[in-house]
Protein backbone atom coordinates (compact mmCIF):
# COMPACT_ATOMS: atom_id res chain seq x y z
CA UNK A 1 -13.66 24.58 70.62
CA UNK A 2 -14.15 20.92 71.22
CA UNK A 3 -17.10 18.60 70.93
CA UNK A 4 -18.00 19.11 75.05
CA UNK A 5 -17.92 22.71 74.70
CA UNK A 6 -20.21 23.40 72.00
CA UNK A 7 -22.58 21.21 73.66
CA UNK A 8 -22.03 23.12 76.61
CA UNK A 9 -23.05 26.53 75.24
CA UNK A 10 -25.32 25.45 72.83
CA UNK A 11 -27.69 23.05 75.47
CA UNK A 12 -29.04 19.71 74.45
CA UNK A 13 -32.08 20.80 73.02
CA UNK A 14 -30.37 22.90 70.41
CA UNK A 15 -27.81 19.72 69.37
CA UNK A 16 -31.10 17.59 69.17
CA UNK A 17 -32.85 20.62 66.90
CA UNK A 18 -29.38 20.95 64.75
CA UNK A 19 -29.26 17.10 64.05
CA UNK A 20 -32.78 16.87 63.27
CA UNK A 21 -32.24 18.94 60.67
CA UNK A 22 -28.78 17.69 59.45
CA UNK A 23 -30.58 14.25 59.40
CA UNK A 24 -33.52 15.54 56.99
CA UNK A 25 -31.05 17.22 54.81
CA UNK A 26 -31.18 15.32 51.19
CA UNK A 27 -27.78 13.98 49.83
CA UNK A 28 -25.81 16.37 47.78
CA UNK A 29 -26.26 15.92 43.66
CA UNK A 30 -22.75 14.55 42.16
CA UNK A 31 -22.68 18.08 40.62
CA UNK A 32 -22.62 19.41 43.87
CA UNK A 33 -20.18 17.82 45.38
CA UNK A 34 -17.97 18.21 41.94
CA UNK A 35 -18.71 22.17 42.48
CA UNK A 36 -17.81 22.40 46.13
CA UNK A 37 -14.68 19.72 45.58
CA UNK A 38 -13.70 22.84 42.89
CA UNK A 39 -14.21 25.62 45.28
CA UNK A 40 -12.17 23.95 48.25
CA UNK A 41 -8.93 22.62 45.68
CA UNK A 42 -9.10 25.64 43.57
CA UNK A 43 -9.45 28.86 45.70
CA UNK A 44 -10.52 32.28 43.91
CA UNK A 45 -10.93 30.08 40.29
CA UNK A 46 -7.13 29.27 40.42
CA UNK A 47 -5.89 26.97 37.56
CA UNK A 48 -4.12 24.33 38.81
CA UNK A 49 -0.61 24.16 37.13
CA UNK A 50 0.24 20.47 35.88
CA UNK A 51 3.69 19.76 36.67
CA UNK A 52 5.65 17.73 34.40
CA UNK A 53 8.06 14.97 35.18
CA UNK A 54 10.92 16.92 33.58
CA UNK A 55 10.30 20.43 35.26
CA UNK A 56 10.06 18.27 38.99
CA UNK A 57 12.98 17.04 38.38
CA UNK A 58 14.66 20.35 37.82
């Protein structure tokens, strides 16, 4: 859905609501971000696996 269409179905007054609160919102903590960088690079608690120069060369 592009930009123009959700502005379409959703109506100015509703964009001008949703960035009025988006705008009030307070930074996220370091810690949060750190958590949700986690979450996004590291699906389901995965470990990532640390390849070595010698097994990439393989």
């Amino acid at each position: 859905m592009t930009r123009e269409q959700r502005h379409a179905l959703l109506g100015p007054d509703v964009i001008a609501h949703i960035e009025e609160i988006v705008d009030a919102a307070p930074e996220p903590t370091p810690e949060a971000v750190e958590a949700l960088h986690r979450i996004f690079t590291q699906p389901h608690g995965a470990t990532p696996v640390e390849i070595t120069p010698a097994a990439a060369a393989a």
